[in-house]
Protein backbone atom coordinates (compact mmCIF):
# COMPACT_ATOMS: atom_id res chain seq x y z
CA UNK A 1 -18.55 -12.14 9.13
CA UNK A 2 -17.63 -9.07 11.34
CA UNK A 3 -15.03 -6.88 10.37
CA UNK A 4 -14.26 -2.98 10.12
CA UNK A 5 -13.49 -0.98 6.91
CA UNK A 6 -11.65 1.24 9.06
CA UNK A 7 -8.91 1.15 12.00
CA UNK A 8 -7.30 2.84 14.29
CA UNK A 9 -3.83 2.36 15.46
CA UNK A 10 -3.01 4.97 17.73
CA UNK A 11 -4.72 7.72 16.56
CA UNK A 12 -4.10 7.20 12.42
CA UNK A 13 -6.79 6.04 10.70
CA UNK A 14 -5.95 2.97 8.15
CA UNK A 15 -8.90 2.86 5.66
CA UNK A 16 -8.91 3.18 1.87
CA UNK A 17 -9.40 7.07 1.70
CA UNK A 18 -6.21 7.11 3.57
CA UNK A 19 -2.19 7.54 2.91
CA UNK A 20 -0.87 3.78 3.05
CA UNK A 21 0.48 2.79 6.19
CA UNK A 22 4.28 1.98 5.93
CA UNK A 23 5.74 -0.37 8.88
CA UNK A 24 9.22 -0.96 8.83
CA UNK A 25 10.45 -3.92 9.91
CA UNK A 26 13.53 -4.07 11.96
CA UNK A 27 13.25 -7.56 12.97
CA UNK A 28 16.38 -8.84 13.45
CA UNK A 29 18.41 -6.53 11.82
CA UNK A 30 19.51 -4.54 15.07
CA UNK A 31 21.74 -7.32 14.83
CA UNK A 32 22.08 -7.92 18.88
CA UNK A 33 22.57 -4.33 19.74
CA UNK A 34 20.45 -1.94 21.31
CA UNK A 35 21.99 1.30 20.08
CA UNK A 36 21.78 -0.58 16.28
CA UNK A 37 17.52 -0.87 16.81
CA UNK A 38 17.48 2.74 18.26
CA UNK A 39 19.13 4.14 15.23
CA UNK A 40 16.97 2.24 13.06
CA UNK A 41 14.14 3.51 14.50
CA UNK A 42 15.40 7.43 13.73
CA UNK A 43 16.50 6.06 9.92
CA UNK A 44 12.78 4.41 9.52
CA UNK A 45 11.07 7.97 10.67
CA UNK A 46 13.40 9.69 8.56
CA UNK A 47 13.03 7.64 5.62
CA UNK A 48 8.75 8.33 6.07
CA UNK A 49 7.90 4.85 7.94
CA UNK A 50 4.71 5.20 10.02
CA UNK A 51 5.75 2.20 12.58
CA UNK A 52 9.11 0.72 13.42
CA UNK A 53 8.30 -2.83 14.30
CA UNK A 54 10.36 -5.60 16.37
CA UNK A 55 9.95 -9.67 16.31
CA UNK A 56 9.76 -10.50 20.00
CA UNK A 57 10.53 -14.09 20.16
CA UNK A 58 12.89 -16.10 22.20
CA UNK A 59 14.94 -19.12 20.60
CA UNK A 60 13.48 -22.06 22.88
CA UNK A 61 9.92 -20.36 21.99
CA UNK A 62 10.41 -20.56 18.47
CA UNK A 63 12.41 -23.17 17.14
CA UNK A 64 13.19 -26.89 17.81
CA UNK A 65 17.40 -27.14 18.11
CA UNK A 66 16.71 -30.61 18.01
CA UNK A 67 14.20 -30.29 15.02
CA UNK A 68 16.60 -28.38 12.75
CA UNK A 69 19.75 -29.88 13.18
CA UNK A 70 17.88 -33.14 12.55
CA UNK A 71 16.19 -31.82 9.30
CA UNK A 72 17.00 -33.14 6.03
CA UNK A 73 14.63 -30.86 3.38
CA UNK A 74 13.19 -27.92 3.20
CA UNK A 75 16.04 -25.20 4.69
CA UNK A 76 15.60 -23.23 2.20
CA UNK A 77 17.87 -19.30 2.77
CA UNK A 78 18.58 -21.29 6.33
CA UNK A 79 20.84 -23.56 4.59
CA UNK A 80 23.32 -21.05 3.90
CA UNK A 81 23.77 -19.55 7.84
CA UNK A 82 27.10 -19.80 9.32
CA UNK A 83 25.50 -20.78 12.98
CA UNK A 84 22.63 -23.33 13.50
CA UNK A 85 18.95 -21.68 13.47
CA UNK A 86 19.03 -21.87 17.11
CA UNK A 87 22.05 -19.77 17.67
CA UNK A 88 20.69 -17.47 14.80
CA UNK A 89 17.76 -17.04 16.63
CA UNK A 90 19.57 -16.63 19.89
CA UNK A 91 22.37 -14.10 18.74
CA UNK A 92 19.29 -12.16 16.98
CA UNK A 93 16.84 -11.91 19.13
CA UNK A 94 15.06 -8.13 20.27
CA UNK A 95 16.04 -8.70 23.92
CA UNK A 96 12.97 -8.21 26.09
CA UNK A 97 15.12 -5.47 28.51
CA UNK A 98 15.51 -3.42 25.77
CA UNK A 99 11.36 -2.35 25.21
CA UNK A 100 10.99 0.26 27.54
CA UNK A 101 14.22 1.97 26.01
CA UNK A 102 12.81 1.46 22.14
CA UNK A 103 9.62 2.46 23.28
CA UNK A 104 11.12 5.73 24.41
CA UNK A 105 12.67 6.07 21.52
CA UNK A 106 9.96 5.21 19.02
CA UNK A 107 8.23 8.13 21.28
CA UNK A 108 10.92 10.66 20.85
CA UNK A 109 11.35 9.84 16.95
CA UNK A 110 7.32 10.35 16.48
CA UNK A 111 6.86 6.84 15.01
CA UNK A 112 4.56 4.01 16.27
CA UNK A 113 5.95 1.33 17.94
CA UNK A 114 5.04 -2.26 17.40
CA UNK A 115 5.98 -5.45 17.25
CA UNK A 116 5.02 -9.28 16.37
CA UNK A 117 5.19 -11.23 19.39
CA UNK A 118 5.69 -15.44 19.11
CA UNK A 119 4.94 -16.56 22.63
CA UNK A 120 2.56 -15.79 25.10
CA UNK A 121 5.10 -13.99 27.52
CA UNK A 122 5.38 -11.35 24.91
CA UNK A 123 1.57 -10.91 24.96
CA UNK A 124 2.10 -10.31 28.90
CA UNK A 125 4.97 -7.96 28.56
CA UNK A 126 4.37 -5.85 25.48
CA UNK A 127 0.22 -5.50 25.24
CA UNK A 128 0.79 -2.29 27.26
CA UNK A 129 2.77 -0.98 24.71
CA UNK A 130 1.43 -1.41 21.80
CA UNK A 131 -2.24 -0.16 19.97
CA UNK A 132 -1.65 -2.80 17.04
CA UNK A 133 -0.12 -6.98 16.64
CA UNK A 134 1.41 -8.30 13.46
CA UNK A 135 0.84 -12.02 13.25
CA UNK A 136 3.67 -13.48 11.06
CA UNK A 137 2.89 -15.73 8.47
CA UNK A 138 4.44 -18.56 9.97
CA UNK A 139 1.70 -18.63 12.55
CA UNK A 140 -0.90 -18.41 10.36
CA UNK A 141 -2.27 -21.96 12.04
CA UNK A 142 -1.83 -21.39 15.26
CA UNK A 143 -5.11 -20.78 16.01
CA UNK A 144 -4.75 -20.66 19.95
CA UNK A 145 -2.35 -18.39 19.87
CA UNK A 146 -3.81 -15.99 17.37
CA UNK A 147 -7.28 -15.96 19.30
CA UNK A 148 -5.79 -14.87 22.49
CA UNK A 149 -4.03 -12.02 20.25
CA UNK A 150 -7.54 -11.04 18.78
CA UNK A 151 -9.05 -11.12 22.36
CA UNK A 152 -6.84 -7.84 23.20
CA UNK A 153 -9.27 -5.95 21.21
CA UNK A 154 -6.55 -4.26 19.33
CA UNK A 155 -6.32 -4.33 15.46
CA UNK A 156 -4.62 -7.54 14.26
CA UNK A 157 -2.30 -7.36 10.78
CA UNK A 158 -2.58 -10.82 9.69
CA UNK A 159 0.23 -11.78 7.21
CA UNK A 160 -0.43 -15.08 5.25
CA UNK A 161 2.25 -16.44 3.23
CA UNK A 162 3.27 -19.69 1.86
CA UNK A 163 -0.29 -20.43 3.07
CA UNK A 164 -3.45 -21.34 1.06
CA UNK A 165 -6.91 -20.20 1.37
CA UNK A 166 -8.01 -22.96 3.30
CA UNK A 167 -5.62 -21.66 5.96
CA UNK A 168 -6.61 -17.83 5.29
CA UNK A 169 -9.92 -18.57 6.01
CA UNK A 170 -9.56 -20.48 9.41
CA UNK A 171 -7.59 -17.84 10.77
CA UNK A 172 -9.49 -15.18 9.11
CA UNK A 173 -12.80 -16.74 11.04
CA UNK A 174 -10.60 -17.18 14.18
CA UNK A 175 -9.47 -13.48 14.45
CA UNK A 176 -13.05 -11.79 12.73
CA UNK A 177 -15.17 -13.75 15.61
CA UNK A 178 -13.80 -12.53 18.24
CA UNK A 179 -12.69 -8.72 16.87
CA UNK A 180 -13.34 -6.92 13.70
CA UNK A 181 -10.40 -4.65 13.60
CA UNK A 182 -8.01 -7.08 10.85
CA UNK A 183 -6.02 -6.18 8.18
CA UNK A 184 -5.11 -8.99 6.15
CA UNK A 185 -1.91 -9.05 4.17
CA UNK A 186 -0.52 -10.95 1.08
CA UNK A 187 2.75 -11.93 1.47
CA UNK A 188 5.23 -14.71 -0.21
CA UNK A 189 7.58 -15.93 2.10
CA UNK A 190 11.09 -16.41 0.24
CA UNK A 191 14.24 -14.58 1.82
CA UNK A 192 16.73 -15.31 -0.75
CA UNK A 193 16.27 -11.90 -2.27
CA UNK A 194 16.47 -13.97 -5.80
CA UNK A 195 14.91 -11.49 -8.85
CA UNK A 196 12.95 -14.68 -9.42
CA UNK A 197 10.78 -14.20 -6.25
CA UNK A 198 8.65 -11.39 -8.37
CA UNK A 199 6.75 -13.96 -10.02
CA UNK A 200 5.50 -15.38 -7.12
CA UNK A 201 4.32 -12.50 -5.46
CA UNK A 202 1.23 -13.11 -7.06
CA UNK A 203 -0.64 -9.73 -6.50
CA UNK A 204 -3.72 -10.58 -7.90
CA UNK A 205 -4.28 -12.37 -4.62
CA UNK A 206 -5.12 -9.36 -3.27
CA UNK A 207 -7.95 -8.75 -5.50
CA UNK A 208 -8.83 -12.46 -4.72
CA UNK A 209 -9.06 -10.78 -0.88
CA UNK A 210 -10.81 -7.82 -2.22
CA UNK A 211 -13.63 -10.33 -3.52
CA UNK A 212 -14.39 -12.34 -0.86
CA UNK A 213 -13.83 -9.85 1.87
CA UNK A 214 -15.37 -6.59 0.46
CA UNK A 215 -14.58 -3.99 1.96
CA UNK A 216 -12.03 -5.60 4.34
CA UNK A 217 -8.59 -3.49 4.93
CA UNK A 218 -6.31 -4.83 2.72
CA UNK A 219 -2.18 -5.46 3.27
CA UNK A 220 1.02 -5.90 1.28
CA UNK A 221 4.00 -7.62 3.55
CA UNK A 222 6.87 -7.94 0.92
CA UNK A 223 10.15 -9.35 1.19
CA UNK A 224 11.26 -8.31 -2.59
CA UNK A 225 13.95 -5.24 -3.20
CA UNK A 226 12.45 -2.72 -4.38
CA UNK A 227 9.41 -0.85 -4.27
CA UNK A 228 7.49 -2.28 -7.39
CA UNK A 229 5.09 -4.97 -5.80
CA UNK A 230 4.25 -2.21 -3.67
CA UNK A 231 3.19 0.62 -5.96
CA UNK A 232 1.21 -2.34 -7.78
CA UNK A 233 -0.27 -3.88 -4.56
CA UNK A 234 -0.93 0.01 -3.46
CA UNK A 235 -3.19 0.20 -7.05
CA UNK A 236 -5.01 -3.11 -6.08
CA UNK A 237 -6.19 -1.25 -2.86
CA UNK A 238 -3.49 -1.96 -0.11
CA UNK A 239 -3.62 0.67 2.35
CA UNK A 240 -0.84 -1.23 4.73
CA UNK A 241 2.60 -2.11 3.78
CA UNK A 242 5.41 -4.07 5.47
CA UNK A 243 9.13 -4.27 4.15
CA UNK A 244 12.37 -5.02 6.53
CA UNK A 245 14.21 -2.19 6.89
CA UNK A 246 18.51 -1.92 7.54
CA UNK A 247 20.97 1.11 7.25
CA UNK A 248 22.88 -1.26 4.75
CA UNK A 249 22.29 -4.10 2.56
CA UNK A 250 26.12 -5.77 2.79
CA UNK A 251 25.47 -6.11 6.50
CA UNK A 252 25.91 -9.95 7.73
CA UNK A 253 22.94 -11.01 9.11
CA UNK A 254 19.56 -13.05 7.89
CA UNK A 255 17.68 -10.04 6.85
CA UNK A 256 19.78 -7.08 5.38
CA UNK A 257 20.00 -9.06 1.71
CA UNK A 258 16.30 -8.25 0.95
CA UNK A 259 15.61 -5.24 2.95
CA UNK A 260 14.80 -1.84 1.95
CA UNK A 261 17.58 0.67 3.44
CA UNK A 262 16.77 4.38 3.98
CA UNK A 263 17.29 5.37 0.35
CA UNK A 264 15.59 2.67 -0.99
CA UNK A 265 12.69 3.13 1.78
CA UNK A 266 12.09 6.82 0.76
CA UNK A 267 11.89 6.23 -2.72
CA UNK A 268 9.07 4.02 -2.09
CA UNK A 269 7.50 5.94 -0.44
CA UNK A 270 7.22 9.38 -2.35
CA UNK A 271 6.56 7.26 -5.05
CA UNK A 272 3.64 5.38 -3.50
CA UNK A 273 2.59 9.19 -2.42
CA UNK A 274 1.99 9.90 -6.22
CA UNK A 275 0.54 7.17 -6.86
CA UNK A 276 -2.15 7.46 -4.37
CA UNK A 277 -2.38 11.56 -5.82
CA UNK A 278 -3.01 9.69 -9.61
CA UNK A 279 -5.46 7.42 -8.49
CA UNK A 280 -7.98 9.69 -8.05
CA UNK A 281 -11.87 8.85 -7.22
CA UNK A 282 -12.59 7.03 -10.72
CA UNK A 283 -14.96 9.59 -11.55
CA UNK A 284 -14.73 10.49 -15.02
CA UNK A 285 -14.72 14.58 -15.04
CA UNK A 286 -12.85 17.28 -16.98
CA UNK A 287 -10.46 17.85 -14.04
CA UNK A 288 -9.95 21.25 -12.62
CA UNK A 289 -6.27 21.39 -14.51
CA UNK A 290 -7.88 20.72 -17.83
CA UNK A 291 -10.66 23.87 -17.72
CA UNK A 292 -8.64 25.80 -20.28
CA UNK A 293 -7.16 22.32 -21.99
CA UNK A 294 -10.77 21.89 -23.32
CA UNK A 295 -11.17 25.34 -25.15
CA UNK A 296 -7.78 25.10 -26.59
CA UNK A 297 -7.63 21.29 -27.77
CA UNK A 298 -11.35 20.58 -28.53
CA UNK A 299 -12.87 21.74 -31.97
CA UNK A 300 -15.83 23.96 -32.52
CA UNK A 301 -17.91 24.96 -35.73
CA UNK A 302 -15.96 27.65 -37.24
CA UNK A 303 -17.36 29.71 -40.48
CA UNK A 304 -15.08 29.00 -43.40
CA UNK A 305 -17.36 32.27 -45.19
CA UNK A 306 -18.47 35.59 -44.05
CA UNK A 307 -22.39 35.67 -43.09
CA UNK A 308 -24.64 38.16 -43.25
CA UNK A 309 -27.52 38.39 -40.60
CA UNK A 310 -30.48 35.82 -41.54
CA UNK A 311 -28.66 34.33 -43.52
CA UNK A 312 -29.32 30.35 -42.84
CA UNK A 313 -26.26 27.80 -42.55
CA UNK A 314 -24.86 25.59 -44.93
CA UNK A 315 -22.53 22.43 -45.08
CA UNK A 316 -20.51 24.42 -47.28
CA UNK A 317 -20.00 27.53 -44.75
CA UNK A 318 -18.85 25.18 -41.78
CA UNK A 319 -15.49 23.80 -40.77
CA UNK A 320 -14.06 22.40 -37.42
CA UNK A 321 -11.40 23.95 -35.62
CA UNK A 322 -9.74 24.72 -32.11
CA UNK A 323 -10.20 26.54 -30.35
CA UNK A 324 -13.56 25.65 -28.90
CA UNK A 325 -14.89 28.76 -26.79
CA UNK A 326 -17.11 27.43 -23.68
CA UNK A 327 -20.61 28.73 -25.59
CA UNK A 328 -19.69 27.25 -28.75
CA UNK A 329 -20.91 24.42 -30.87
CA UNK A 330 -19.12 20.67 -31.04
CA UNK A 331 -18.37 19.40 -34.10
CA UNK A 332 -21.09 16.51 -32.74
CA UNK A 333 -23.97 19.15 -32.54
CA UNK A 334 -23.56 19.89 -36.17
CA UNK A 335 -26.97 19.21 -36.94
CA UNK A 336 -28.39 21.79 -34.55
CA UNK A 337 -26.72 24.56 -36.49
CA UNK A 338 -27.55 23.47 -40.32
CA UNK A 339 -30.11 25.14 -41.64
CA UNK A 340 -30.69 27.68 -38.75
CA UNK A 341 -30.02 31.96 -39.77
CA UNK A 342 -27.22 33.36 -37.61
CA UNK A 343 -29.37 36.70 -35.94
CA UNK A 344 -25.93 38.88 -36.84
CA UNK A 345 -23.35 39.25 -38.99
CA UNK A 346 -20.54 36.54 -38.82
CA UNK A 347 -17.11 36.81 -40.27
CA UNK A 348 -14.80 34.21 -41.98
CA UNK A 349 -13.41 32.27 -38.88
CA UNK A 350 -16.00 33.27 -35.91
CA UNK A 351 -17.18 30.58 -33.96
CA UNK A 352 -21.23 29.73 -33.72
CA UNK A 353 -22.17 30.55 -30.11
CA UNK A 354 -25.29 29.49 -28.24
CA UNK A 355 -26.89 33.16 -28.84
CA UNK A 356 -25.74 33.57 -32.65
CA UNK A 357 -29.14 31.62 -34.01
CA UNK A 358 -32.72 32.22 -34.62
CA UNK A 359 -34.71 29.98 -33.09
């Protein structure tokens, strides 16, 4: 199987020696107006989001109105809209005259712009636009559709929830044999915002990913409040994140509930930024902040009586203390020093250095 440990989008590199790569998701929660997404975009840059993304979709593209209004199970956070999913969908919709003006603005902010498309039109209008595509989750078996995406030679953030691996692996094999650039993302797909969605997040999916796909980039797209399953999915090796993103959690609309706003966002992210800083390289060293934690903490052999030169080293004239001077003996090394003559005079409480012995 052919696939990078490194991408490019735009000129960041996503790889695991790298920051994690925050998108924000905006999705729907310009709420139908243009000057909404365009603040969003400042308030996602502000709040330390590397992309604002968009859903480009269009409500005959995406949904049955037949399908829904005729479905009897299954509606889950749907149930509870005011409008039909059609007229959701229509009313929230990123209207395709508005991308050169968020494009603009995405320029002007200094954040990447980018978007998952759900038909081919918005292949056609947007590939000139973007240097990245997020596949949603729902589309995870469209396999037509995601080939054509992975033909556009552009690095493809596959998101795979309330999917198994059966279907992680077709679509996996459909995007990795035609381009190697993929970053593949857990995800669980519940928009309720319910507290009980954390325990089926299931990050150890991720090291499930890590496993089969070594070396593959790794992704987090999270629909929980809060910036928890991040940090943890950031510790499992996730070097891209997606959350939604809103100026306010009481708006109305289907995303705002379980969104992070621009308070929320930040926090996650300096916290995710210390994280990354405690990680470290999992070498085990005495770390350049700890040079003059070792003299003061460790213990060294310490004369509990005054010595006279030649005179050889007991059990009895030997005691371990801090602090331990960088030429001294460790309490481990004792038997190196019993038995040997000190070469000068030692008082009551001197440390045995490397030079103090004969022989």
């Amino acid at each position: 199987m052919n696939y990078k440990n490194e991408i490019f989008i735009d000129e960041r590199r996503i790889a695991f020696d790298e920051p994690t790569y925050f998108i924000a998701d905006i999705a729907a929660n310009h709420d139908g107006d243009l000057n909404r997404a365009k603040d969003l975009i400042y308030k996602a840059k502000e709040a330390g989001a590397d992309c604002a993304k968009f859903q480009h979709f269009l409500p005959d593209k995406i949904v049955s109105d037949y399908g829904f209004k005729h479905l009897t199970t299954g509606q889950s956070h749907q149930a509870k809209w005011e409008k039909s999913v059609y007229e959701i969908y229509e009313q929230y919709h990123c209207k395709r005259e508005w991308t050169l003006e968020l494009v603009k603005t995405c320029k002007d902010a200094g954040i990447e712009f980018m978007t998952t498309p759900y038909d081919y039109k918005a292949l056609e209008e947007l590939d000139q636009y973007v240097n990245a595509y997020k596949i949603g989750s729902g589309d995870i078996t469209w396999i037509e559709f995601i080939e054509k995406i992975a033909k556009l030679n552009k690095p493809v953030i596959m998101a795979c929830g309330a999917s198994d691996m059966n279907d992680v692996e077709r679509a996996v094999n459909a995007i990795t044999n035609i381009n190697p650039q993929i970053v593949l993302m857990q995800c669980n797909t519940n928009y309720t915002a319910s507290l009980e969605n954390y325990k089926y997040v299931n990050l150890n999916v991720i090291k499930t990913f890590a496993e089969k796909y070594p070396g593959m980039i790794l992704g987090l797209s999270d629909h929980t409040f809060g910036s928890a399953t991040v940090l943890g999915a950031v510790t499992l090796g996730v070097r891209v994140v997606e959350k939604h993103f809103t100026d306010d959690n009481n708006r109305k609309g289907p995303d705002h509930k379980f969104a992070m706003n621009p308070v929320t966002w930040r926090d996650m992210v300096d916290r995710t930024r210390e994280l990354e800083l405690a990680l470290g390289d999992g070498i085990k060293r005495v770390e350049g902040n700890e040079k003059d934690t070792v003299i003061v903490q460790r213990r060294c052999i310490r004369l509990k009586n005054d010595l006279k030169s030649g005179s050889k080293i007991t059990e009895n004239d030997i005691e371990f203390l801090r602090p331990a001077p960088t030429d001294a003996y460790f309490p481990y090394e004792k038997s190196s020093v019993i038995g040997k003559a000190v070469n000068k005079d030692k008082q009551q409480g001197d440390y045995i250095s490397r030079g103090d012995l004969i022989g």
